[in-house]
C-alpha atoms as a PDB file:
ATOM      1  CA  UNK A   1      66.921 -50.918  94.072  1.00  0.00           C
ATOM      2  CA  UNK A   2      63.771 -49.881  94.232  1.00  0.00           C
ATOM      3  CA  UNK A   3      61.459 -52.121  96.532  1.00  0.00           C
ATOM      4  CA  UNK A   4      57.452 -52.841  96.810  1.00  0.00           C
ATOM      5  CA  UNK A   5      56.032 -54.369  99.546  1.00  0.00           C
ATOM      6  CA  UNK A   6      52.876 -55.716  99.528  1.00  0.00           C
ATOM      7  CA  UNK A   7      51.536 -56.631 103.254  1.00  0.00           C
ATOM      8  CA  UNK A   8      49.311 -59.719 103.103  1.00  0.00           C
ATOM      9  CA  UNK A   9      48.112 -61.911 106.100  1.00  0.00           C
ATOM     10  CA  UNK A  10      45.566 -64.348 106.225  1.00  0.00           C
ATOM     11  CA  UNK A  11      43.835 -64.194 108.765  1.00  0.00           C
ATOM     12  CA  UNK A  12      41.387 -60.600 108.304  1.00  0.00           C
ATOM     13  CA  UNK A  13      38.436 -61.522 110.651  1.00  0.00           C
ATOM     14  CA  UNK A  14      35.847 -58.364 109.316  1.00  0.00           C
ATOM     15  CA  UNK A  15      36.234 -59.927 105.843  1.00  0.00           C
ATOM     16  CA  UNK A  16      37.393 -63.646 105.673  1.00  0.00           C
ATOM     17  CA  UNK A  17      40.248 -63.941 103.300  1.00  0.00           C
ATOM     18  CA  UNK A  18      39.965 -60.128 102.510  1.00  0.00           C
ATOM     19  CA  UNK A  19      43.169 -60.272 100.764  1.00  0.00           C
ATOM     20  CA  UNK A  20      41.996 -62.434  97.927  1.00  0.00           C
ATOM     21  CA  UNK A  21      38.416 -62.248  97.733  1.00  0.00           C
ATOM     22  CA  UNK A  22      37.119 -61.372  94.271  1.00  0.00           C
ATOM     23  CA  UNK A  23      36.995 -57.935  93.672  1.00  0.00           C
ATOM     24  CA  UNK A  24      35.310 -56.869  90.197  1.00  0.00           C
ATOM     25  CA  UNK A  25      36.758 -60.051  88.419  1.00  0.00           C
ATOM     26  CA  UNK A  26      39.679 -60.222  90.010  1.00  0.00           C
ATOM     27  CA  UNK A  27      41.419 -61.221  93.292  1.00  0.00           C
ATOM     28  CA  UNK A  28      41.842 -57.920  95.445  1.00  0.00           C
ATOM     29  CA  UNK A  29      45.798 -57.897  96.173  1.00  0.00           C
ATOM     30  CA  UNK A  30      45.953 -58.670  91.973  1.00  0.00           C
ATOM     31  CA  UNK A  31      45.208 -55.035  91.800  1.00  0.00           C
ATOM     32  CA  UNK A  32      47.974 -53.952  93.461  1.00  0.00           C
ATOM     33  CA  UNK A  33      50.478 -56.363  91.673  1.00  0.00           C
ATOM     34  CA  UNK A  34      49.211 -55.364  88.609  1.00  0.00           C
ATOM     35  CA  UNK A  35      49.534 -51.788  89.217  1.00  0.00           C
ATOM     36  CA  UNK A  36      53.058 -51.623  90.776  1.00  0.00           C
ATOM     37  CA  UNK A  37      53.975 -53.665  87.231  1.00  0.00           C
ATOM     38  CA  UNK A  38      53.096 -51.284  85.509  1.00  0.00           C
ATOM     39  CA  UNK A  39      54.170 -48.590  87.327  1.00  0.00           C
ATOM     40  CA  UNK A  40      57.749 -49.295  86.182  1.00  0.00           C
ATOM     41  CA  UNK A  41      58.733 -48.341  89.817  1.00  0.00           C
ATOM     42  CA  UNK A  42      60.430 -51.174  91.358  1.00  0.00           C
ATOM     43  CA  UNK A  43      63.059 -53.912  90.639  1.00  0.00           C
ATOM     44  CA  UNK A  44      61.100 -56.652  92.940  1.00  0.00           C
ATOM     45  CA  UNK A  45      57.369 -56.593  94.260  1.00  0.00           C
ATOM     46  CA  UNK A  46      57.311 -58.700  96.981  1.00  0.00           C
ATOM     47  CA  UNK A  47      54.297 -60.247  98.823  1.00  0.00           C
ATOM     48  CA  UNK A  48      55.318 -60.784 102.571  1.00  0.00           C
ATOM     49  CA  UNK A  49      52.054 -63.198 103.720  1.00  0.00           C
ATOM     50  CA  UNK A  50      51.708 -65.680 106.401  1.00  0.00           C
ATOM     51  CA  UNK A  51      49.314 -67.578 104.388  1.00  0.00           C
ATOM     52  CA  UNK A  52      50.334 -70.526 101.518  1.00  0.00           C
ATOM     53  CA  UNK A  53      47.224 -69.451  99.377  1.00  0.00           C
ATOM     54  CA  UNK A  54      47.595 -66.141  99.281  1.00  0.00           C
ATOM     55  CA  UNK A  55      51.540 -66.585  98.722  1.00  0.00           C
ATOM     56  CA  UNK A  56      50.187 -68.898  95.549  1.00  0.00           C
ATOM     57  CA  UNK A  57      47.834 -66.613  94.350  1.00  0.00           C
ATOM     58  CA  UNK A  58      50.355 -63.606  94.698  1.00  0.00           C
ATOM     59  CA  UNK A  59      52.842 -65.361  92.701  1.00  0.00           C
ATOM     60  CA  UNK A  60      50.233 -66.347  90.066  1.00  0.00           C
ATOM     61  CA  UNK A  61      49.517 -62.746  89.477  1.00  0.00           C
ATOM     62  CA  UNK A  62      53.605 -61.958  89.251  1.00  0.00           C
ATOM     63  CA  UNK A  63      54.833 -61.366  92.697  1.00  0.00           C
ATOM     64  CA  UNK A  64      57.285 -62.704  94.119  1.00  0.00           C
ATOM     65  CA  UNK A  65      56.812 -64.474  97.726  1.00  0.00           C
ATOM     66  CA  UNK A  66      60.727 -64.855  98.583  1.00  0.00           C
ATOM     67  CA  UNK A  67      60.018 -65.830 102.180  1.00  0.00           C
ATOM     68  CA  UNK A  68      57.040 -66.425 104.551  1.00  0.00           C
ATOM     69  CA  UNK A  69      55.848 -64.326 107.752  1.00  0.00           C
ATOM     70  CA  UNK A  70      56.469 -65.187 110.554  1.00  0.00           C
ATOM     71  CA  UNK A  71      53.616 -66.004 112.865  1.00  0.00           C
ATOM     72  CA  UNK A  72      54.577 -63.080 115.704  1.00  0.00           C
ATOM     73  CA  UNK A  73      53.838 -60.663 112.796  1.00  0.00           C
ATOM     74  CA  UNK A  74      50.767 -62.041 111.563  1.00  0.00           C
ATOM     75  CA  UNK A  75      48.651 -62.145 114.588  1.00  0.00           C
ATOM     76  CA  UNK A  76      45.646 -59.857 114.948  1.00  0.00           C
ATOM     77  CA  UNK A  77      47.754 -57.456 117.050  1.00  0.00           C
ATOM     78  CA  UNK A  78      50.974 -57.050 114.154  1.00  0.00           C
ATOM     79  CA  UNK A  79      51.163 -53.533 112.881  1.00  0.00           C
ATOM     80  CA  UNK A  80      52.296 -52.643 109.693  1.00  0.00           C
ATOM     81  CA  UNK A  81      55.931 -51.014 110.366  1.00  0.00           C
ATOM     82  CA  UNK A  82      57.103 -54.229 111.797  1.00  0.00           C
ATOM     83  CA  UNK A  83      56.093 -56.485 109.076  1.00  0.00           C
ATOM     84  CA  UNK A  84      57.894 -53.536 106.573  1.00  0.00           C
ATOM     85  CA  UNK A  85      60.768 -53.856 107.826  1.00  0.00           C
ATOM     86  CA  UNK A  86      61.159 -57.497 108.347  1.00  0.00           C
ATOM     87  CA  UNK A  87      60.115 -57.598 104.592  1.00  0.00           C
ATOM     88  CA  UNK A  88      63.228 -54.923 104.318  1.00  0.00           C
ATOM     89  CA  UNK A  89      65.438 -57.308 105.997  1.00  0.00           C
ATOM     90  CA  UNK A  90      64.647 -60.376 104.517  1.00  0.00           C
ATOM     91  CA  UNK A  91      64.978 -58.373 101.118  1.00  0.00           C
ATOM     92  CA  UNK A  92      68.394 -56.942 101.974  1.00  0.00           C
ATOM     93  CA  UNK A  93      69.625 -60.413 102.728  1.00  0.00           C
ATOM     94  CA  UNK A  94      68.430 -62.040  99.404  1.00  0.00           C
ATOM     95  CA  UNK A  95      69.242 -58.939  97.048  1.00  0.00           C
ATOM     96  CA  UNK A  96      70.746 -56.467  98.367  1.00  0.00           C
ATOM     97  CA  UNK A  97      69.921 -53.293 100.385  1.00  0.00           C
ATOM     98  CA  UNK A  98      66.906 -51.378  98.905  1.00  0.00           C
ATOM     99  CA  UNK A  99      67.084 -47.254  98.198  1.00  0.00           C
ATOM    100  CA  UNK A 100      63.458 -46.744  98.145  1.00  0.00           C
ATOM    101  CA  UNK A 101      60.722 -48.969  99.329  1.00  0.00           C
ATOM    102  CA  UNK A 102      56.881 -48.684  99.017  1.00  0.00           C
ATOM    103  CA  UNK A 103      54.383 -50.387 101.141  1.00  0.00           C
ATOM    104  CA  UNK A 104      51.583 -51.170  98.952  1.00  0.00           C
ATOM    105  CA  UNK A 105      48.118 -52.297 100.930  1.00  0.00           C
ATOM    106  CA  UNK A 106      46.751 -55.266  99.082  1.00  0.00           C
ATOM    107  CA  UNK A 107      43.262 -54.143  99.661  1.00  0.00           C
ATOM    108  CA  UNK A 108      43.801 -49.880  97.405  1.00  0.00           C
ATOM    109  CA  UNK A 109      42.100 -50.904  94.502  1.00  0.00           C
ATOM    110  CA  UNK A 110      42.278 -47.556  93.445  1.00  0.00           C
ATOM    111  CA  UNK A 111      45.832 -46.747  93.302  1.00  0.00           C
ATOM    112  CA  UNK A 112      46.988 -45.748  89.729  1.00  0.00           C
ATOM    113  CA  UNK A 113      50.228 -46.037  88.217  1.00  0.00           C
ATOM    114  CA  UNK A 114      50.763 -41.724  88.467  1.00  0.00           C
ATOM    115  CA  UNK A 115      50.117 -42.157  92.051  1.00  0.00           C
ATOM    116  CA  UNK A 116      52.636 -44.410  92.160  1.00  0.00           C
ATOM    117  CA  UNK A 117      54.838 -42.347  89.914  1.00  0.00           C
ATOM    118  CA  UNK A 118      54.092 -39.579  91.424  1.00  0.00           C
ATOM    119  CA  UNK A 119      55.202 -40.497  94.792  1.00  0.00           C
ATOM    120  CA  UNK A 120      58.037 -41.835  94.056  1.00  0.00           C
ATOM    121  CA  UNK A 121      59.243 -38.536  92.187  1.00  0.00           C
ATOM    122  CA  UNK A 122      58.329 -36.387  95.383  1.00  0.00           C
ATOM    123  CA  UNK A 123      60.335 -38.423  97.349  1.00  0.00           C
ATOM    124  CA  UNK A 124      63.306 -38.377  95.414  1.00  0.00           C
ATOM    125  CA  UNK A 125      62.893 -34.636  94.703  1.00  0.00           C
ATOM    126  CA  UNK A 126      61.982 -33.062  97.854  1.00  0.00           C
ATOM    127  CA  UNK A 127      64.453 -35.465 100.061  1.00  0.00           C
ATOM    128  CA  UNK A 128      62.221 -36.554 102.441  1.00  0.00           C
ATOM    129  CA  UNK A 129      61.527 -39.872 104.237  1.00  0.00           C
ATOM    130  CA  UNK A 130      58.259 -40.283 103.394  1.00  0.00           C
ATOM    131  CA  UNK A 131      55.149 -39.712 100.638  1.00  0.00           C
ATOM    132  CA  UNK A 132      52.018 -41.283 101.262  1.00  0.00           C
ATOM    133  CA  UNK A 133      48.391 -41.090 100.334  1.00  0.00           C
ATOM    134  CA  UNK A 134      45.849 -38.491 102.143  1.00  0.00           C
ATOM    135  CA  UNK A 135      42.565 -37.079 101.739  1.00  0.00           C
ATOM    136  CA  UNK A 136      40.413 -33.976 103.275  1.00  0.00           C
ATOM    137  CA  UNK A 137      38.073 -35.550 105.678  1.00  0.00           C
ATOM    138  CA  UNK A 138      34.286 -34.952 103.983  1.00  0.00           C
ATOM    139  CA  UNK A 139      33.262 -32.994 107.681  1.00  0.00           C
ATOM    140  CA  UNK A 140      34.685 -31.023 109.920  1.00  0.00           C
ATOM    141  CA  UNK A 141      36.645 -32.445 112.577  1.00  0.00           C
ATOM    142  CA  UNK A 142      36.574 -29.981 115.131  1.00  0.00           C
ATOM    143  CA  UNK A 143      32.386 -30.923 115.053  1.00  0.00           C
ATOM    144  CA  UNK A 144      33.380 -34.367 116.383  1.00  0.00           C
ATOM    145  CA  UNK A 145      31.114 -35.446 119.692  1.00  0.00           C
ATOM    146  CA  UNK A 146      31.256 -38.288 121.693  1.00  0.00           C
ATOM    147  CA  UNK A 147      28.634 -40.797 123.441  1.00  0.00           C
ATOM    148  CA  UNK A 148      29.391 -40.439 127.521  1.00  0.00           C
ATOM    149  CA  UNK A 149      28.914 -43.092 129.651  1.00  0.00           C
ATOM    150  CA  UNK A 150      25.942 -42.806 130.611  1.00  0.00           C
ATOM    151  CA  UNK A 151      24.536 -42.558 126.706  1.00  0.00           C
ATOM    152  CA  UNK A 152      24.712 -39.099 125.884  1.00  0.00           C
ATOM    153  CA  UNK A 153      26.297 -36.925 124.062  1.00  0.00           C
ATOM    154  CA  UNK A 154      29.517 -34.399 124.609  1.00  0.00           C
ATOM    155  CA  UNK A 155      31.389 -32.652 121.762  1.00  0.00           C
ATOM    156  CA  UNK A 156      34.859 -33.049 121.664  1.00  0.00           C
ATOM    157  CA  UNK A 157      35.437 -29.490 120.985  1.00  0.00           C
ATOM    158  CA  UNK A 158      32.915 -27.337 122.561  1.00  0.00           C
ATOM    159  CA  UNK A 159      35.041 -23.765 121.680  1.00  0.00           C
ATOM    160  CA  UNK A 160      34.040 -24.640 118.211  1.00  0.00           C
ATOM    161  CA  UNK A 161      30.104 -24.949 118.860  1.00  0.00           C
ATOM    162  CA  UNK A 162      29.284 -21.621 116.805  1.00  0.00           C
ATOM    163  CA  UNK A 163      32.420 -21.459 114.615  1.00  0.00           C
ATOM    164  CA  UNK A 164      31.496 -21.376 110.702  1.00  0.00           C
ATOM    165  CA  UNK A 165      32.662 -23.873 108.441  1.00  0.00           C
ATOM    166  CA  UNK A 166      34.289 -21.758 106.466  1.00  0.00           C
ATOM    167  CA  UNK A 167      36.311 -20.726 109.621  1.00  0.00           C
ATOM    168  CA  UNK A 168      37.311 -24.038 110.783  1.00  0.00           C
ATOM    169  CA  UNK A 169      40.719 -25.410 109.702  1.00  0.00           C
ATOM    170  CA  UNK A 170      41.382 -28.115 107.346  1.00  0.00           C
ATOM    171  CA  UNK A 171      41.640 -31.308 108.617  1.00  0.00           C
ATOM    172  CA  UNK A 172      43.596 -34.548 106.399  1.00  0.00           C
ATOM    173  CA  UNK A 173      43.673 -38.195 107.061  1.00  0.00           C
ATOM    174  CA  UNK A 174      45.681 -41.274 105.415  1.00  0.00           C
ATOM    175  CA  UNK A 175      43.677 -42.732 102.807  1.00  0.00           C
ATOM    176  CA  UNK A 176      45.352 -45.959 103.272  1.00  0.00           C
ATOM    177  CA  UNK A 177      46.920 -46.742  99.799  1.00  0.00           C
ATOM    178  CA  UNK A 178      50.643 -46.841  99.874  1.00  0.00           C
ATOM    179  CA  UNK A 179      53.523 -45.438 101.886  1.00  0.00           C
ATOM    180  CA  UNK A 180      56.445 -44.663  99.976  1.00  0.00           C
ATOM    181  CA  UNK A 181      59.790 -44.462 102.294  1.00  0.00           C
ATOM    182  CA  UNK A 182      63.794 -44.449 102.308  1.00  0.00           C
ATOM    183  CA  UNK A 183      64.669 -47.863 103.646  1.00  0.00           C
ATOM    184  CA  UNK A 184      66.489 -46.213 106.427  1.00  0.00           C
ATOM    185  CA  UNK A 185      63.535 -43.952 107.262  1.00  0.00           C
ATOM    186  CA  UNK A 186      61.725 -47.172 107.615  1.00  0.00           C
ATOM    187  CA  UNK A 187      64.132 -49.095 109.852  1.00  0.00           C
ATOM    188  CA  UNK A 188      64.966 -45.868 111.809  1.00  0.00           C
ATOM    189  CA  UNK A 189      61.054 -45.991 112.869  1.00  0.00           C
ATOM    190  CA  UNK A 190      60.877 -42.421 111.780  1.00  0.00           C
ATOM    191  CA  UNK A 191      57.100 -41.238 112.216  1.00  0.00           C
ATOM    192  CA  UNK A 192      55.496 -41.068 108.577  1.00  0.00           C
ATOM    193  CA  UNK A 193      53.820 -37.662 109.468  1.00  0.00           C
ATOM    194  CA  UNK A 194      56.483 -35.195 110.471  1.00  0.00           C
ATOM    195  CA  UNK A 195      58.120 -32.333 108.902  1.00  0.00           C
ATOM    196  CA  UNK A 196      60.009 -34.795 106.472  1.00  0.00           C
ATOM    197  CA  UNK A 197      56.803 -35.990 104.980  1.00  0.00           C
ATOM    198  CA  UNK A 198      54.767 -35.182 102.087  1.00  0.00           C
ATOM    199  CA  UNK A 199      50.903 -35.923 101.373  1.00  0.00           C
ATOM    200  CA  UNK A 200      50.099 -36.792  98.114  1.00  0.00           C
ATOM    201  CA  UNK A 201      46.341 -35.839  98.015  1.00  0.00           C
ATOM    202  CA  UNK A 202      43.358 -38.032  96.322  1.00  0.00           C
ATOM    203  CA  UNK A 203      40.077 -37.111  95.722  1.00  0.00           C
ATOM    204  CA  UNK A 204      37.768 -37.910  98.284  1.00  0.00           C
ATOM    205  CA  UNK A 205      35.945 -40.633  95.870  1.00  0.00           C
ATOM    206  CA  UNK A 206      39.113 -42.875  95.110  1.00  0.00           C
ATOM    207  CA  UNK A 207      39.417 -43.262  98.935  1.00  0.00           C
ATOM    208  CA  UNK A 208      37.514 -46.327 100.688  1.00  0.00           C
ATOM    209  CA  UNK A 209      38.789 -47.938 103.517  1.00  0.00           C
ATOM    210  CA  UNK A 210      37.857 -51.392 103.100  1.00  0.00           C
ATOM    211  CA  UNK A 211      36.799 -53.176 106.727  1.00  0.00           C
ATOM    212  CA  UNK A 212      33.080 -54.275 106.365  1.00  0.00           C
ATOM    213  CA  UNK A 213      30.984 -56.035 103.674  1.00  0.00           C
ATOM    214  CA  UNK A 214      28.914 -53.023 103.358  1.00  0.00           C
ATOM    215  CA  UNK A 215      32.275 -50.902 102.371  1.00  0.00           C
ATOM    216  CA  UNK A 216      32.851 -53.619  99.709  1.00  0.00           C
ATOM    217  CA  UNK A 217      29.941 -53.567  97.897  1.00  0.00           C
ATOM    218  CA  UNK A 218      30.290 -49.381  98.187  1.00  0.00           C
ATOM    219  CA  UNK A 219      33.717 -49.560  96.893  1.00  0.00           C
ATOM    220  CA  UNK A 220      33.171 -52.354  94.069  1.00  0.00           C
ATOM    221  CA  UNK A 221      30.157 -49.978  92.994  1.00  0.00           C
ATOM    222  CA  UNK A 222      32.464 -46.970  92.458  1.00  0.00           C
ATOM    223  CA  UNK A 223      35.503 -48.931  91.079  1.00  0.00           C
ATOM    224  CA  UNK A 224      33.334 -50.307  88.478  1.00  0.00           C
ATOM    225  CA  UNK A 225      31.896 -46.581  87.510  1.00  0.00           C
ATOM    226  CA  UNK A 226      35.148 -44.961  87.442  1.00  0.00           C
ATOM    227  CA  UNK A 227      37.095 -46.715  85.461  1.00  0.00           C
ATOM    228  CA  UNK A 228      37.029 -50.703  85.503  1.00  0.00           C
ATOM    229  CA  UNK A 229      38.126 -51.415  81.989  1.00  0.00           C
ATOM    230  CA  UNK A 230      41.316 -48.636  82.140  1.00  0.00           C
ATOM    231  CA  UNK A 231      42.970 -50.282  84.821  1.00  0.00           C
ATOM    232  CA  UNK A 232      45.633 -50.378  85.017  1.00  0.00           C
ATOM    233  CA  UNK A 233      46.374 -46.643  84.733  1.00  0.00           C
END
């Protein structure tokens, strides 16, 4: 069985009700149900949400909400592997043990059903325990400075004051769209970036972290340019 997992809680603070504000027409996590559908990827997408609106709402769109969260994993200080595997748990108990499971961020608008595809198949092919999302970051990193206590500035790598550019190497970070795992890779708390991971790399314009209302509008702005009436796809 193949397994999404769609991490949901109610109570976002940067954006109130985050999870299922309107986005473009629609309520944000109904983009990612709607996606992993039609994917063709998993035998259950499941919602795991502290929250009885979002859990209606989630079902409304065609994910199931099997159980609710419990409240010591959806406080402001719950991380996502926890929450994954409880989901796993909960799952295994209801349906079985899951092969492959997916954590699926309500808030990736711009996840596409070959990302999805295509994560799943790099998994399976290159045996690993995990395949998630990445970008290049847009600057160098090794230009990074600090502010010091006392209001100025310190860069974090001096060595690489007068280094070129084209010199410096290149940096990735998670663009925050979906982890794709072995179950046991999960429950093991195996670290996602290791030697048995793979980064399946987006374009620096379908990545948006979503945390402030000024991202939102940024991110709406795009979606709607790139492809709005195609999604799924």
């Amino acid at each position: 069985m193949n397994l999404a997992i769609i991490p949901a809680r109610g109570g976002s603070k940067r954006i109130p009700r985050k999870n299922i504000k309107s986005f473009c027409g629609k309520p944000m996590i109904a983009w990612s149900i709607e996606v992993a559908q039609a994917s063709g990827c998993f035998d259950r997408i499941i919602v795991s949400t502290d929250d009885e609106e979002i859990a209606k709402i989630a079902r409304q769109w065609g994910a199931e909400v099997p159980f609710m969260r419990p409240a010591e994993l959806a406080d402001d200080h719950a991380t996502t592997r926890p929450v994954v595997n409880h989901a796993i748990r909960e799952a295994t108990r209801l349906y079985g043990a899951p092969e492959a499971v997916c954590c699926l961020y309500p808030t990736a608008p711009f996840v596409t059903v070959e990302d999805l595809r295509r994560g799943l198949h790099m998994l399976q092919e290159e045996k690993v325990d995990f395949v998630f999302t990445a970008a290049t970051f847009a600057y160098p990193i090794q230009r990074a400075f600090r502010r010091t206590a006392t209001g100025g500035l310190e860069r974090i790598q001096p060595e690489h004051r007068n280094t070129r550019s084209q010199d410096l190497e290149e940096a990735f970070h998670d663009a925050g769209q979906f982890y794709w795992g072995l179950s046991q890779s999960f429950l093991d708390e195996r670290d996602t970036v290791s030697e048995q991971s793979r980064a399946l790399m987006l374009p620096r314009f379908r990545v948006h972290d979503i945390d402030t209302e000024e991202d939102w509008l940024r991110a709406e702005t795009v979606f709607s340019a790139l492809y709005l009436d195609a999604k799924p796809a």
